[in-house]
Protein backbone atom coordinates (compact mmCIF):
# COMPACT_ATOMS: atom_id res chain seq x y z
CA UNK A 1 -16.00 -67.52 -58.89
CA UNK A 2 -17.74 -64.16 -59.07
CA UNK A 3 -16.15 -61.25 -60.49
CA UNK A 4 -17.26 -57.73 -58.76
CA UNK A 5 -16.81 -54.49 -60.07
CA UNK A 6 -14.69 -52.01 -58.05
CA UNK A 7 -15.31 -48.66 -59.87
CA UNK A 8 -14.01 -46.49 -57.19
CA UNK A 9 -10.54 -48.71 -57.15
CA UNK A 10 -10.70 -49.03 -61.18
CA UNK A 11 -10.48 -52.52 -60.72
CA UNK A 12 -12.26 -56.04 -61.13
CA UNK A 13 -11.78 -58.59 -58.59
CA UNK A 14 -12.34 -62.09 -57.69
CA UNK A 15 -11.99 -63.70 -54.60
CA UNK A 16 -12.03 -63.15 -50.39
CA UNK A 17 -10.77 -60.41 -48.95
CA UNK A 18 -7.74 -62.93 -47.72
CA UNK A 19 -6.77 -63.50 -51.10
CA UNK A 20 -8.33 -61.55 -54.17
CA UNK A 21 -7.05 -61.73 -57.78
CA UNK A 22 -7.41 -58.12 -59.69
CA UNK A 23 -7.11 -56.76 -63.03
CA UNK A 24 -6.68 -52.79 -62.58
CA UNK A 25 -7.35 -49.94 -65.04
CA UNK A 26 -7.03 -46.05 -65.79
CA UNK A 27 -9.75 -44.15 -67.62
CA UNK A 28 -9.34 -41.02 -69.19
CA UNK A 29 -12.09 -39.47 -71.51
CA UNK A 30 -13.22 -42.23 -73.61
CA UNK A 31 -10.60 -44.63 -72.97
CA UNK A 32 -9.44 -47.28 -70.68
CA UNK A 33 -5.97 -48.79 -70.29
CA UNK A 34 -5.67 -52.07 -68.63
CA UNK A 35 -2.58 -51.93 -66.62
CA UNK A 36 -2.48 -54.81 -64.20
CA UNK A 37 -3.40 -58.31 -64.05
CA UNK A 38 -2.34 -59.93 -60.78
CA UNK A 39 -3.69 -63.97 -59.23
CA UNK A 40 -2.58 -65.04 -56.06
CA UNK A 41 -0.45 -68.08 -56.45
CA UNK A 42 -3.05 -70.02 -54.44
CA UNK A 43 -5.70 -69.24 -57.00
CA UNK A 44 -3.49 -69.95 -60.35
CA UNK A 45 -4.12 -72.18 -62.98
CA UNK A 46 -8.09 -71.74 -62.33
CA UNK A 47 -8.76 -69.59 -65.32
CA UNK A 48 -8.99 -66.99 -62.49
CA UNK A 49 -7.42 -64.24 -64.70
CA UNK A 50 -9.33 -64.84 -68.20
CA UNK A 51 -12.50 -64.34 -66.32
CA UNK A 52 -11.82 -60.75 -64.96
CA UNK A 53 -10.23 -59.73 -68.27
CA UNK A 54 -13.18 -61.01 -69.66
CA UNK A 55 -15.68 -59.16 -67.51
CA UNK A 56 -13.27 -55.80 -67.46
CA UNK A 57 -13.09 -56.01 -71.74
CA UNK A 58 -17.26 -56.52 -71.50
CA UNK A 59 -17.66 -53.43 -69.14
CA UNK A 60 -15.79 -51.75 -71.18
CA UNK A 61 -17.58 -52.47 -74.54
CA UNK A 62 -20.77 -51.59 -72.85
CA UNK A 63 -19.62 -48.60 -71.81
CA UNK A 64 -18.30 -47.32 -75.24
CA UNK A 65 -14.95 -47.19 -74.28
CA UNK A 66 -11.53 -47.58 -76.70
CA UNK A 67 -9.95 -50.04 -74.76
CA UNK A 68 -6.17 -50.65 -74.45
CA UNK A 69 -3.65 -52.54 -72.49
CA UNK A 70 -0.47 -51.99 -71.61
CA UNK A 71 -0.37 -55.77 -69.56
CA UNK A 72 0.73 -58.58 -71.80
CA UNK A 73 -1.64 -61.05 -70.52
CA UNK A 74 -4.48 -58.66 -71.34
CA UNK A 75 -3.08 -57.82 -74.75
CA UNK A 76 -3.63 -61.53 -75.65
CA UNK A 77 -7.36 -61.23 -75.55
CA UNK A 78 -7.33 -58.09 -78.25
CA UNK A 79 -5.62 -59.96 -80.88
């Protein structure tokens, strides 16, 4: 499953437009805060979720960026 940049929406998402699966930011300055992870029940248990974190924490890193999170299941992957 492809995993598309939304820049204007600060969000990554994955999916048809019937049924997309997001992880949503906030930028200020230099940072980016991670707010929102959210996968349709349909799509669950697919990985669905680790691949936009992953994808959001890369943009991030190439864009310079402190990165936080204030969602748990993001959290997990800055350990």
């Amino acid at each position: 499953m492809t995993v598309i940049h939304q820049p204007e929406q600060h969000r990554f998402v994955a999916g048809s437009e019937g049924e997309q699966a997001m992880l949503e930011y906030h930028t200020d300055n230099k940072t980016i805060n991670f707010h929102h992870t959210f996968v349709p029940p349909s799509m669950r248990g697919k990985g669905i979720a680790e691949k936009l974190v992953r994808a959001g924490l890369s943009w991030a890193n190439e864009q310079q960026l402190t990165i936080e999170a204030s969602c748990s299941y993001v959290q997990k992957f800055l350990r």
